[in-house]
N, C-alpha and C. Protein backbone atom coordinates (compact mmCIF):
# COMPACT_ATOMS: atom_id res chain seq x y z
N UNK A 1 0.82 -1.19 0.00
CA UNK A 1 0.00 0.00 0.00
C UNK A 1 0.87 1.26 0.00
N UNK A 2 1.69 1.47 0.58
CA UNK A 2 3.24 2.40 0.96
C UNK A 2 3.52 2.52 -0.58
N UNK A 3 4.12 1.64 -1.12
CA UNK A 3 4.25 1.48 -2.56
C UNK A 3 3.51 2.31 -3.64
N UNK A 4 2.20 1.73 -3.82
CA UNK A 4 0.94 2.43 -3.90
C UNK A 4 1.00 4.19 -4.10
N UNK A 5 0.97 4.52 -2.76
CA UNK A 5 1.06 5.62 -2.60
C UNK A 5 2.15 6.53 -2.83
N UNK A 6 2.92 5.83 -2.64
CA UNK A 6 4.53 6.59 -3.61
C UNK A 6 4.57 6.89 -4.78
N UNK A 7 3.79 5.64 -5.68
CA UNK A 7 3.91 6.03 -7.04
C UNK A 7 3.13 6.91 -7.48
N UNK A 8 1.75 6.80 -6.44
CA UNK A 8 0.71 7.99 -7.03
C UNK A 8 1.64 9.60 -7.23
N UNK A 9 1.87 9.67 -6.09
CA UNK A 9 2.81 10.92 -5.42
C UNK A 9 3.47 11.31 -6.45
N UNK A 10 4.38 10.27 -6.51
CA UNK A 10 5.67 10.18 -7.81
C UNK A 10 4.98 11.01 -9.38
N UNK A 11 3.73 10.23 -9.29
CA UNK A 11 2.95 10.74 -10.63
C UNK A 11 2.79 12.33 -11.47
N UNK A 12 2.01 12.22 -9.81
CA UNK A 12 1.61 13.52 -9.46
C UNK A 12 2.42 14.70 -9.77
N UNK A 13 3.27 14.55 -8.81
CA UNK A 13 4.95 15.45 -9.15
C UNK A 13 5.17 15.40 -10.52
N UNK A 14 5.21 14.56 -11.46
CA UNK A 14 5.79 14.52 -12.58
C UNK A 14 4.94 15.25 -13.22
N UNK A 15 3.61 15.39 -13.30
CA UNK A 15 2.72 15.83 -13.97
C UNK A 15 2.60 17.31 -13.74
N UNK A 16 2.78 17.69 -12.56
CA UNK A 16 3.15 19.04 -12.12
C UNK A 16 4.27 19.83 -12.62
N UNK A 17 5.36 19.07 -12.47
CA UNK A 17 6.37 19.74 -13.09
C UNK A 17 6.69 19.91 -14.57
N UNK A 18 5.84 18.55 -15.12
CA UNK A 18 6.20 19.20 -16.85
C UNK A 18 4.59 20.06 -16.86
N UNK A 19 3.88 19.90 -16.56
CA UNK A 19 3.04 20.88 -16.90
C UNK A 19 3.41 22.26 -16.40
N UNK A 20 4.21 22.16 -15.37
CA UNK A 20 4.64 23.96 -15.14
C UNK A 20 5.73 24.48 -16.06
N UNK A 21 6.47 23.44 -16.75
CA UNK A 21 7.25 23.56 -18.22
C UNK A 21 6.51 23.99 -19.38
N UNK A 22 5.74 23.43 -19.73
CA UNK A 22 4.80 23.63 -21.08
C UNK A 22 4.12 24.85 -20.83
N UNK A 23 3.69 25.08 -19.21
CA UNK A 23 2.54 26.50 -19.34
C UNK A 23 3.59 28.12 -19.58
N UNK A 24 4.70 27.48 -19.35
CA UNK A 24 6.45 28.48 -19.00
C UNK A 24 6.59 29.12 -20.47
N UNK A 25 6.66 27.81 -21.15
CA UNK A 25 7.25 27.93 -22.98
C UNK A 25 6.51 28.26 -23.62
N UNK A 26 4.94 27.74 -23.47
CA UNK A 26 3.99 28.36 -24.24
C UNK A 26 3.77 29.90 -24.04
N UNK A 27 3.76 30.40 -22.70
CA UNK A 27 3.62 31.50 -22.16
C UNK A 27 5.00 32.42 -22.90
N UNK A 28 5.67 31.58 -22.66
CA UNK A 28 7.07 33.08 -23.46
C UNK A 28 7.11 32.88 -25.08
N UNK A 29 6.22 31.74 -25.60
CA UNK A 29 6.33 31.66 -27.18
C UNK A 29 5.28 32.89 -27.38
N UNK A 30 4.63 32.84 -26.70
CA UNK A 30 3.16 34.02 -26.78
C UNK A 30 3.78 35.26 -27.06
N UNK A 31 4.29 35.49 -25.77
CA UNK A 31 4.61 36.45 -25.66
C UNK A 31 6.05 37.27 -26.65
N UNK A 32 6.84 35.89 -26.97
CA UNK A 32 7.65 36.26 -28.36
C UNK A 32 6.23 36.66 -29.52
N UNK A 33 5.44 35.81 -29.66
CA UNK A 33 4.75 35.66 -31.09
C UNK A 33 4.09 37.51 -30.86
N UNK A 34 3.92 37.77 -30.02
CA UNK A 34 2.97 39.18 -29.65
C UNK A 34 3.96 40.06 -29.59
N UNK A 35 5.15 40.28 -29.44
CA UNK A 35 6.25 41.40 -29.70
C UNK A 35 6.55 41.50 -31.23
N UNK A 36 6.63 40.08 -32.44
CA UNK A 36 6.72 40.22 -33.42
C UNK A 36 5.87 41.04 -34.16
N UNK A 37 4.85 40.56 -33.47
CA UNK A 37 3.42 40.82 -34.37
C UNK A 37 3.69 42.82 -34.37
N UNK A 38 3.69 43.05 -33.14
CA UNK A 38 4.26 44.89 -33.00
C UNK A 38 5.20 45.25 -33.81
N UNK A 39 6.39 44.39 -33.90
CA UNK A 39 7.14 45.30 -34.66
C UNK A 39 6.47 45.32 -36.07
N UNK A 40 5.92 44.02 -36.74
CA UNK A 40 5.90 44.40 -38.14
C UNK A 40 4.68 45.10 -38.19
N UNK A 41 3.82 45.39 -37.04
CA UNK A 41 2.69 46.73 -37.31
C UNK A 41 3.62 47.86 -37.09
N UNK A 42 4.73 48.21 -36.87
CA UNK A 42 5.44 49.36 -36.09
C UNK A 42 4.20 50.01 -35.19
N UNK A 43 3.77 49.60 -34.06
CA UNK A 43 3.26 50.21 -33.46
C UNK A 43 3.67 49.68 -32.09
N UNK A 44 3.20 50.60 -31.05
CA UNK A 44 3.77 50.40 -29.32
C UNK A 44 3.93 48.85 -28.88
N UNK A 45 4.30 48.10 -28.02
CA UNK A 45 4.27 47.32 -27.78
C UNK A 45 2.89 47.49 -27.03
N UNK A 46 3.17 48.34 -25.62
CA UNK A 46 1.58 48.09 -25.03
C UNK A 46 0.91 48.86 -25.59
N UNK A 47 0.00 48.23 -26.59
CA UNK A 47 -1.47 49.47 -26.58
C UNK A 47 -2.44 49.82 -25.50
N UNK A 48 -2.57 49.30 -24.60
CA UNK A 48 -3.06 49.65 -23.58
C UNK A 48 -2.75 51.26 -23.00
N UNK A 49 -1.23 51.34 -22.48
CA UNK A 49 -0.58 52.30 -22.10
C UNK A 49 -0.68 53.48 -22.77
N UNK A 50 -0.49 53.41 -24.24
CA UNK A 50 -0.79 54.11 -24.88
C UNK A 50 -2.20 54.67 -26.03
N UNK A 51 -3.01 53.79 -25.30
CA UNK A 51 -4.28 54.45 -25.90
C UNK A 51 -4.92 55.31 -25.59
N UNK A 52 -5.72 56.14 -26.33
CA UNK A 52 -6.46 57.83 -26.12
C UNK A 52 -7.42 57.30 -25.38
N UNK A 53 -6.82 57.95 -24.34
CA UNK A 53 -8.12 57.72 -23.39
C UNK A 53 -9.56 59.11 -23.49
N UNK A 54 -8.88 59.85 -24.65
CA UNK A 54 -10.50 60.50 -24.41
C UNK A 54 -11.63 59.55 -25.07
N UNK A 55 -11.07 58.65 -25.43
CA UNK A 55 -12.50 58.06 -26.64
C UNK A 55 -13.43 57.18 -25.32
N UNK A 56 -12.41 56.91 -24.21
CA UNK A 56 -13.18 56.62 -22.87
C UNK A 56 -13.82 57.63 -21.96
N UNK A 57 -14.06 58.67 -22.41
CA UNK A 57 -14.87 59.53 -21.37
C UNK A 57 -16.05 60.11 -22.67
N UNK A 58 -17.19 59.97 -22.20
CA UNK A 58 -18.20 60.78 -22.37
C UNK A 58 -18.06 62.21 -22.30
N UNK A 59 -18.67 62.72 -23.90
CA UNK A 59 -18.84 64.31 -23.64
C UNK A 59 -19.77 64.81 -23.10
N UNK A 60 -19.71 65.97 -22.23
CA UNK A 60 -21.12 66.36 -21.80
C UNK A 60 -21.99 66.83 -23.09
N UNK A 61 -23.78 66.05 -23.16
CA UNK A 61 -24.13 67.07 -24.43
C UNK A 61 -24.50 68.62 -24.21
N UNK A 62 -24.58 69.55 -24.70
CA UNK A 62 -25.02 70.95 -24.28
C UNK A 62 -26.34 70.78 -25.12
């Protein structure tokens, strides 16, 4: 039963650790694939940072 439970463990761990590999690489391929994509728009990296924020405020109407 000791046995048993070691290997589950053992499993477990393994499955944890390459999955915290794959979520690592995919995550920085992204994030390569999304810096490319900017340069060949030549535009900011964050658009966020740099977006007009008046188009977010309401004008008052008169």
């Amino acid at each position: 039963m000791m046995l048993l439970s070691l290997h589950i463990v053992s499993i477990a761990a393994l499955i944890a650790i390459s999955g915290g590999i794959a979520y690592s690489l995919g995550k920085n391929e992204g994030i390569r694939i999304t810096r490319l994509h900017y340069e060949e728009l030549d535009e900011p990296q964050d658009p966020i940072a740099h977006a007009d924020t008046k188009s977010f405020h309401a004008e008052p109407s008169s």
